[in-house]
Structures are given as C-alpha cells and as structure tokens.
C-alpha atoms as a PDB file:
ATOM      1  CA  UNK A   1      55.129 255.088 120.125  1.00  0.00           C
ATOM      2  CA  UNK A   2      52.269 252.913 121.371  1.00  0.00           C
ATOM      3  CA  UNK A   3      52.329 249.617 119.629  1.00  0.00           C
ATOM      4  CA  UNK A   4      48.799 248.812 118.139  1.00  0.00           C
ATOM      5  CA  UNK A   5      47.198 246.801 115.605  1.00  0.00           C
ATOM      6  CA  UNK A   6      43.905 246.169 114.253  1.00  0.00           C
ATOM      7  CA  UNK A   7      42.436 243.346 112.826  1.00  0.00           C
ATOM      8  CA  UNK A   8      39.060 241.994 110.476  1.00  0.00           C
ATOM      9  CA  UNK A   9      38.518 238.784 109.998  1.00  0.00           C
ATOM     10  CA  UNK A  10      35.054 237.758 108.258  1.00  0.00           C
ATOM     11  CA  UNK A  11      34.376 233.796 107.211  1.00  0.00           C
ATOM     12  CA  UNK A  12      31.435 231.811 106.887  1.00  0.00           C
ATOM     13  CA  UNK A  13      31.220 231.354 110.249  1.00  0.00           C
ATOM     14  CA  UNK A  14      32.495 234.473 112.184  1.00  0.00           C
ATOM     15  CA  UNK A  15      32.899 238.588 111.355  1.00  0.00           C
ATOM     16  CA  UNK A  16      35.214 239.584 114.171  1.00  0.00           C
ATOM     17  CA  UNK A  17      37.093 243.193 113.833  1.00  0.00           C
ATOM     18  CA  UNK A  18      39.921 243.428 116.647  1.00  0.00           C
ATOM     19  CA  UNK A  19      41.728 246.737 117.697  1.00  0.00           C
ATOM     20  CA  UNK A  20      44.368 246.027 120.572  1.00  0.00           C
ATOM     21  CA  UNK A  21      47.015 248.752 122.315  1.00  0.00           C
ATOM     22  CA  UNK A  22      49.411 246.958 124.133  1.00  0.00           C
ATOM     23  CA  UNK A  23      50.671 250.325 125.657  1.00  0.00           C
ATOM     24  CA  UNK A  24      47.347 251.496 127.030  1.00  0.00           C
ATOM     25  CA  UNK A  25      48.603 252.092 130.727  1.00  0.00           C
ATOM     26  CA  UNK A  26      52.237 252.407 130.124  1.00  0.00           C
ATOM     27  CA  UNK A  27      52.240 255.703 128.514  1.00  0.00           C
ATOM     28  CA  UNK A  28      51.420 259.553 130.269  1.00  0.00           C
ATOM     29  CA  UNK A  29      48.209 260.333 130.299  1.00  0.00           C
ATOM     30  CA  UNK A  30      46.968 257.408 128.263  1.00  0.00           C
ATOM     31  CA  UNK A  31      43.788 255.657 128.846  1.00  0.00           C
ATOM     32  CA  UNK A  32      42.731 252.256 128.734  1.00  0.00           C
ATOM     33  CA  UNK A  33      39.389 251.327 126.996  1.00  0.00           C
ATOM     34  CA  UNK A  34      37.266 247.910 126.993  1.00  0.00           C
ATOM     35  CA  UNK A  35      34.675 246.905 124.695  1.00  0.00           C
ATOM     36  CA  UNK A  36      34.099 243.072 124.728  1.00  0.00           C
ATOM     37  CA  UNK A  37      30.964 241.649 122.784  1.00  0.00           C
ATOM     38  CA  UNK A  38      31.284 238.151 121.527  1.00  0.00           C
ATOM     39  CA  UNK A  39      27.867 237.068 122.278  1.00  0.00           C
ATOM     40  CA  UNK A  40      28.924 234.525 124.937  1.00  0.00           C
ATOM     41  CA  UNK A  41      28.782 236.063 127.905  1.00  0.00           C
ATOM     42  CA  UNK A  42      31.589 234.291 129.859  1.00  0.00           C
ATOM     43  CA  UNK A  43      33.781 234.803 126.744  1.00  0.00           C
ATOM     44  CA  UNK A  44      33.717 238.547 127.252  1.00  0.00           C
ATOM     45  CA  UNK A  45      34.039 238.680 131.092  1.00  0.00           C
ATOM     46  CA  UNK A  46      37.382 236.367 130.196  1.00  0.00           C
ATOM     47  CA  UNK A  47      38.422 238.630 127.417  1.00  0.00           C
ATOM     48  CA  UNK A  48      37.772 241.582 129.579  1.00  0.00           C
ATOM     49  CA  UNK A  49      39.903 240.173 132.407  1.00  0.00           C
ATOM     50  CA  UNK A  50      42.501 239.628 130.420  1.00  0.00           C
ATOM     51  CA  UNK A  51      42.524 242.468 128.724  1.00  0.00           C
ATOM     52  CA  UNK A  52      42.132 244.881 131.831  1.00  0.00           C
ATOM     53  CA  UNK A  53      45.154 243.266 133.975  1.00  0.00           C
ATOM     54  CA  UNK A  54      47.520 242.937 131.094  1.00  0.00           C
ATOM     55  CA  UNK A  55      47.378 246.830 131.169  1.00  0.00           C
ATOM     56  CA  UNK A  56      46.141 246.824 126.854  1.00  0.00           C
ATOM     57  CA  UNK A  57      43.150 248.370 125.226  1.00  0.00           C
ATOM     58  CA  UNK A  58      41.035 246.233 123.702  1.00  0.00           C
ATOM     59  CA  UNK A  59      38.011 246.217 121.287  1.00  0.00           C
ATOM     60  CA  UNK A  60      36.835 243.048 120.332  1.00  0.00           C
ATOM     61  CA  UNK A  61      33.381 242.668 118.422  1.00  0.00           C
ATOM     62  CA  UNK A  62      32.073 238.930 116.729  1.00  0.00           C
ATOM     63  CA  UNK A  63      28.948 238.222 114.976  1.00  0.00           C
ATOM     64  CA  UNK A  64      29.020 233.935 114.970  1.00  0.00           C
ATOM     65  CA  UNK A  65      27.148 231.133 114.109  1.00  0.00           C
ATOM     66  CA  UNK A  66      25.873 230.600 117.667  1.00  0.00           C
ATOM     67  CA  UNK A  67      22.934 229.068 116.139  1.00  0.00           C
ATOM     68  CA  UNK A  68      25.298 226.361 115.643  1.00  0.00           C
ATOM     69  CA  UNK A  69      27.281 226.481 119.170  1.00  0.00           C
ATOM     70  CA  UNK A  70      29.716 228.348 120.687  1.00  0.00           C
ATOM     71  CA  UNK A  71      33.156 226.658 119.061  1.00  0.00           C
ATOM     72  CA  UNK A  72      33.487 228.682 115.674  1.00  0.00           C
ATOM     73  CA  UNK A  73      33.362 231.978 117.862  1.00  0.00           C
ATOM     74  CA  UNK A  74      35.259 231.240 120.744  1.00  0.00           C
ATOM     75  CA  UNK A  75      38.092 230.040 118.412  1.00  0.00           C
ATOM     76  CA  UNK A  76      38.218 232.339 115.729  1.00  0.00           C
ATOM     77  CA  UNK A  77      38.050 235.508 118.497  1.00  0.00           C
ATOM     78  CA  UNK A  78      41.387 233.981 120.186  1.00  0.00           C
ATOM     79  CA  UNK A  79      42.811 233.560 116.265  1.00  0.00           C
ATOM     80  CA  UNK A  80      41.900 237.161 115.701  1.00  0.00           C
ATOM     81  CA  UNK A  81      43.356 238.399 119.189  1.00  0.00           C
ATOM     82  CA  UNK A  82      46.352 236.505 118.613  1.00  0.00           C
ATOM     83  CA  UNK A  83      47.087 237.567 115.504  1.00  0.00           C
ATOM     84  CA  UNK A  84      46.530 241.129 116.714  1.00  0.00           C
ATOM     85  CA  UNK A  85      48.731 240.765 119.762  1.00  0.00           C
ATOM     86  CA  UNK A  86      51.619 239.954 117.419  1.00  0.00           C
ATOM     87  CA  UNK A  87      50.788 242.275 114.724  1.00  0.00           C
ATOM     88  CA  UNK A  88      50.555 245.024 117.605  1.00  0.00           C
ATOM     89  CA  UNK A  89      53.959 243.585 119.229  1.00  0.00           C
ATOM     90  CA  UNK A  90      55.688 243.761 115.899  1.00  0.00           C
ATOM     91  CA  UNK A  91      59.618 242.676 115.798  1.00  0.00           C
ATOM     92  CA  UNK A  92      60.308 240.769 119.349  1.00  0.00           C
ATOM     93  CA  UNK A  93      63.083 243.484 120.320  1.00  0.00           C
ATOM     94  CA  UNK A  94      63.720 245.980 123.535  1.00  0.00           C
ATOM     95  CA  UNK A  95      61.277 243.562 125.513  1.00  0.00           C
ATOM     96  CA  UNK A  96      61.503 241.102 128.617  1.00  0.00           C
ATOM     97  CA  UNK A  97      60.326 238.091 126.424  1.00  0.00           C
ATOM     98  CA  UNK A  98      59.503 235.926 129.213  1.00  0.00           C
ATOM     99  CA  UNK A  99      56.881 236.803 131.925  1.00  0.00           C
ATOM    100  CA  UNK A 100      55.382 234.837 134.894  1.00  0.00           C
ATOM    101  CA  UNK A 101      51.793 235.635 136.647  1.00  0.00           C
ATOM    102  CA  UNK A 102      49.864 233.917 139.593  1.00  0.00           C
ATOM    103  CA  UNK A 103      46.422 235.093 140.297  1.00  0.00           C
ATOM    104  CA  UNK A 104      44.542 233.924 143.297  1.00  0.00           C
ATOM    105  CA  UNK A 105      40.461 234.085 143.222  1.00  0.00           C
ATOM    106  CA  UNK A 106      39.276 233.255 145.922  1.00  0.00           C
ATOM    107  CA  UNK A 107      39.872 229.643 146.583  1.00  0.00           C
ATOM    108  CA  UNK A 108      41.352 229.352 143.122  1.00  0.00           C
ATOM    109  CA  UNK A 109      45.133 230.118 142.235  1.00  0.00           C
ATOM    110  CA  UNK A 110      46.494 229.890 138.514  1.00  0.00           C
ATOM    111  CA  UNK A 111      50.178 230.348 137.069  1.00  0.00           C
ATOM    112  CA  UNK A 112      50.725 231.211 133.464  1.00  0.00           C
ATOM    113  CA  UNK A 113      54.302 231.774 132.456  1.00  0.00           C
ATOM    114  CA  UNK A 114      54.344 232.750 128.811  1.00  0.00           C
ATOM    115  CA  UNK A 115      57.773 233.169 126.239  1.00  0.00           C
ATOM    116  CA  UNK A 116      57.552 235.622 123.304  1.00  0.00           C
ATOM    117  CA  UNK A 117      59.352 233.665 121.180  1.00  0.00           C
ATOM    118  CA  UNK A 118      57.794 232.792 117.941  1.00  0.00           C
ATOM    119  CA  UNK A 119      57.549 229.151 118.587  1.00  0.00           C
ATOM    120  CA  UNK A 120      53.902 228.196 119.587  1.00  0.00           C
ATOM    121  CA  UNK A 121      53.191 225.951 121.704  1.00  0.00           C
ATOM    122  CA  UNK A 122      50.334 225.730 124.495  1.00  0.00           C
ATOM    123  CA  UNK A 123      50.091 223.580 127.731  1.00  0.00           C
ATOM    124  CA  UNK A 124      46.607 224.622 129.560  1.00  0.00           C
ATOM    125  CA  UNK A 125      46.322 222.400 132.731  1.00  0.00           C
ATOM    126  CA  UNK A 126      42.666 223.904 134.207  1.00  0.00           C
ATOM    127  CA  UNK A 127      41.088 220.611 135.565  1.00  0.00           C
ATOM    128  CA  UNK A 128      37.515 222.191 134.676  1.00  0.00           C
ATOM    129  CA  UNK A 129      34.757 219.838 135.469  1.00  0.00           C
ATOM    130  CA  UNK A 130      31.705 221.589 134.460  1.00  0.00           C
ATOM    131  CA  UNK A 131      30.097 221.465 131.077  1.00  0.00           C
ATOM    132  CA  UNK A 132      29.747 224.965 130.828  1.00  0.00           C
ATOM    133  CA  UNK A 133      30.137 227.917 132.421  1.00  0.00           C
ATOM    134  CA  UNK A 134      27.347 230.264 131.438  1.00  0.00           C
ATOM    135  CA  UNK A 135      27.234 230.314 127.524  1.00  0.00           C
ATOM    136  CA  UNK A 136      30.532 228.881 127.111  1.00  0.00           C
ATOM    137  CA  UNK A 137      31.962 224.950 126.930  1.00  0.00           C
ATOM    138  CA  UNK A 138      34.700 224.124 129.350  1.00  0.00           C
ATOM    139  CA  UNK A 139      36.147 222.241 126.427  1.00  0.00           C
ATOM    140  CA  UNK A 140      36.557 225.653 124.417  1.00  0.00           C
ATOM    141  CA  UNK A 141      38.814 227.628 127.017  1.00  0.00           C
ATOM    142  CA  UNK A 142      41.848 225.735 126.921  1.00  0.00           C
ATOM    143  CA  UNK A 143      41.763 225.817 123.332  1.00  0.00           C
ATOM    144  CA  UNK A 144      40.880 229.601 122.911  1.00  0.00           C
ATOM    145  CA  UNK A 145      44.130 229.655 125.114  1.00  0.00           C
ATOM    146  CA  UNK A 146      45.853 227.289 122.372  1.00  0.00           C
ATOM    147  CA  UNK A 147      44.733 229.294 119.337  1.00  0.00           C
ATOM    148  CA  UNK A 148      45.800 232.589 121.172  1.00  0.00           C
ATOM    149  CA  UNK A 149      49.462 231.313 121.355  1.00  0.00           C
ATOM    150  CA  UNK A 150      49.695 229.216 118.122  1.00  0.00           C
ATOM    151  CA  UNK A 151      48.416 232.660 116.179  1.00  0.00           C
ATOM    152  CA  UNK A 152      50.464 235.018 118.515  1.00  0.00           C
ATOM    153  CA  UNK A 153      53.682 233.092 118.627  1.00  0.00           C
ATOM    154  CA  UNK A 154      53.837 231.970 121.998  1.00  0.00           C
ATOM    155  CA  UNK A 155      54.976 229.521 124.044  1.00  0.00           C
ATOM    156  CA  UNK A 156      52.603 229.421 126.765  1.00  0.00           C
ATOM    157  CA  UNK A 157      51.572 226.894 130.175  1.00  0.00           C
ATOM    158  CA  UNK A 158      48.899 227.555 132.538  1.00  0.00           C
ATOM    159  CA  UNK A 159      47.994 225.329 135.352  1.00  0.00           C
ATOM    160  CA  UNK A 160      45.408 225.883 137.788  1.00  0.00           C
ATOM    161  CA  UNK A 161      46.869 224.923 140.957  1.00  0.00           C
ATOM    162  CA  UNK A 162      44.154 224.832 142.714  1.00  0.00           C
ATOM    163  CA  UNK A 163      40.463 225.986 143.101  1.00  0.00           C
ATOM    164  CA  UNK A 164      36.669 223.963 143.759  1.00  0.00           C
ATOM    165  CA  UNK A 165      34.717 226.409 141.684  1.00  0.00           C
ATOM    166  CA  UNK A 166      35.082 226.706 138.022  1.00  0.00           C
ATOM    167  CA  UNK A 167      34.249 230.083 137.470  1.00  0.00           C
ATOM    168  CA  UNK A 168      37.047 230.703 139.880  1.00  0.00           C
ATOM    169  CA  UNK A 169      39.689 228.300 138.314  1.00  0.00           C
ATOM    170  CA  UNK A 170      39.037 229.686 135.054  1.00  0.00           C
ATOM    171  CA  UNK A 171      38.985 233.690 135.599  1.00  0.00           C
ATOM    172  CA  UNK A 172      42.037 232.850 137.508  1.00  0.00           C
ATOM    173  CA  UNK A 173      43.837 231.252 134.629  1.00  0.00           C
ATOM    174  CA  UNK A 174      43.102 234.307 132.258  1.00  0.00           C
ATOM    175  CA  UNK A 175      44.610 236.497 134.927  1.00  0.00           C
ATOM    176  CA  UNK A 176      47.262 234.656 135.370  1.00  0.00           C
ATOM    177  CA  UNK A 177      48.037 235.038 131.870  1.00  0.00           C
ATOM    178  CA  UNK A 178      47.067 238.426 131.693  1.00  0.00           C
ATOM    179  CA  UNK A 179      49.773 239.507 134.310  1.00  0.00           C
ATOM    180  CA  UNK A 180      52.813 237.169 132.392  1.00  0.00           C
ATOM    181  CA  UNK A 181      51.720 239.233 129.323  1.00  0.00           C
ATOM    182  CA  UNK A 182      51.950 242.726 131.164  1.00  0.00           C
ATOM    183  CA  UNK A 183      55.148 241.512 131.878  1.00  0.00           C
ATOM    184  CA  UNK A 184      56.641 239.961 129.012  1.00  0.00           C
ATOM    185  CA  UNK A 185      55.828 242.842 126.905  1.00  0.00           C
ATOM    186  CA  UNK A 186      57.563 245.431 129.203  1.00  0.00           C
ATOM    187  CA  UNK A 187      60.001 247.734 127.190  1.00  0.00           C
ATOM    188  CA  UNK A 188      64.024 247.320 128.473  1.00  0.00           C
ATOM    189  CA  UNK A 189      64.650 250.730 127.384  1.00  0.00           C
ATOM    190  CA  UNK A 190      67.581 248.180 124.990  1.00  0.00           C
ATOM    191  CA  UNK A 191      67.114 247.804 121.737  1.00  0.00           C
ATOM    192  CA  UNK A 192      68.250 244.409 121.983  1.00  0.00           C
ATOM    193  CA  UNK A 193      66.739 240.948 120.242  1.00  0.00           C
ATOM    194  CA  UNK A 194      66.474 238.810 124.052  1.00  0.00           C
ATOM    195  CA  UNK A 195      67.618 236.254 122.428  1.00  0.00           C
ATOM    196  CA  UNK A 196      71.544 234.298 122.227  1.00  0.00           C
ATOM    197  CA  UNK A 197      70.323 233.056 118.760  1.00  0.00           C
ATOM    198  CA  UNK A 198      70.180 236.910 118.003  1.00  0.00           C
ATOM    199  CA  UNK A 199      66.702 236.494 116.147  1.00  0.00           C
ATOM    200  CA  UNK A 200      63.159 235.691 117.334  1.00  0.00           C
END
C-alpha cells in the first residue's frame, strides 16, 4: 500500500494544498509525478530536487503574500510538506529510521543525515553568503529546512562541506537530504518499531 497524504492549509497569508507519495518509485509500475509552483522560483527548483531524488511524488501549489516578501511562503510550504511527510509516513514502524546522504554539485558537497524519530530538532550548517538566490532569501532556506523537521518530526543536520557558489551549496544540501529521506523511509519488510524504547 503506497503511503500518501494530502494536505490544505489556507491562512491570511498563504493557500497551499500538498499531495505527497512517499512510495512513488518503490512500487511496480508506479510513476513518479512533479508539480512545484510556489511562486519563487528557486523554491520550486529546491522542492523539485528534493522531491525527485527522494524517489516521492509530489504536488505542491501556494498562492502567498509575495507582495509582502518571500518569508510567509517559503515557511508555511515547508510546514505544509512536513506535515504531509508525516501524515503520509503514518506510525514510524517496518522502516530504517535513520538515513545518511552526500550530494556533490559540482564544487559543492552537502551531508544531511536525518532520524525519524518524532523529536524535532534541526541543525542546517550552509555557510550561504548571498542575499538571495533568485527570488528567494538565503536567510529562508535553513529555516524552510527547520520548519520541515519541527512539523515532520525529525531530527535533522545538514552541513555543506564545502562549495564557492551558492546555488551549488544550496541544491546540494536539498539533495543531500533528499537521498537520507529515500533512505530512512525504506520498508524492512519487519514490522518492527526501530526503536529499544519500543515506541516512536
């Protein structure tokens, strides 16, 4: 059974509707589909990249304030995506838990290592020095990163190890993540809580 949620979440600021499939390339003759549109344009190409090496289907819309700026979007898109990613995980049993991913680009090399755990907590190390990257503040991606894991019940460090270019040091992050999901959320073929405590 493919484990899927979907999610609306409408305030003053934001209307974002999520739908997320966690088992979009781990099942026969399943498909993976991407639809991204946040209006921040390096927002989506990080969604997208997360989305598309994590191995999930994803369908993310927002309509924001971005009259305003871009912080009310980018953080209530990572709220709804986490709280669809935990939704869509449901109980934490039969599953690896942890997961580890490094992802080079380029010059640029991140590792995220992530615990399913239901005790958030977020350490995002990216050493961004640009103001922005397209559309989007360098202040807002380590805390989309934060609200992701305090929403989906993470535990959760990424460090850029190294990288000039913060396009590259970025994308590389989210991919690094992106692989310690796909891996974290692999089925055991057990249906066993990981866990000596015997609950998550």
């Amino acid at each position: 059974m493919s484990r899927q949620a979907t999610i609306s979440r409408k305030t003053n600021e934001t209307e974002i509707e999520v739908f997320i499939d966690l088992d979009a390339t781990s099942l026969p003759n399943s498909t993976q589909t991407i639809h991204v549109s946040t209006g921040i344009g390096f927002l989506d190409h990080m969604y997208t990249a997360l989305a598309k090496h994590s191995g999930m289907s994803l369908t993310l819309t927002c309509k924001g304030d971005l009259w305003i700026d871009d912080h009310h979007t980018a953080e209530d898109t990572a709220i709804a995506l986490g709280m669809a990613f935990k939704e869509a995980l449901g109980e934490v049993r039969g599953i690896r838990r942890y997961g580890t991913g490094f992802a080079p680009l380029d010059e640029a090399l991140s590792r995220a290592v992530i615990d399913i755990c239901s005790r958030p907590y977020c350490v995002a190390e990216l050493g961004l020095r640009r103001e922005k990257i397209g559309d989007l503040s360098t202040e807002m991606i380590p805390h989309v990163l934060h609200s992701f894991a305090t929403m989906s019940g993470v535990t959760l460090h990424i460090d850029v190890l190294r990288g000039e270019n913060d396009h590259h040091r970025a994308e590389s992050a989210f991919k690094a993540l992106a692989l310690a999901i796909r891996q974290a959320i692999e089925k055991t073929g057990r249906d066993d809580i990981p866990s000596t405590k015997g609950v998550l």
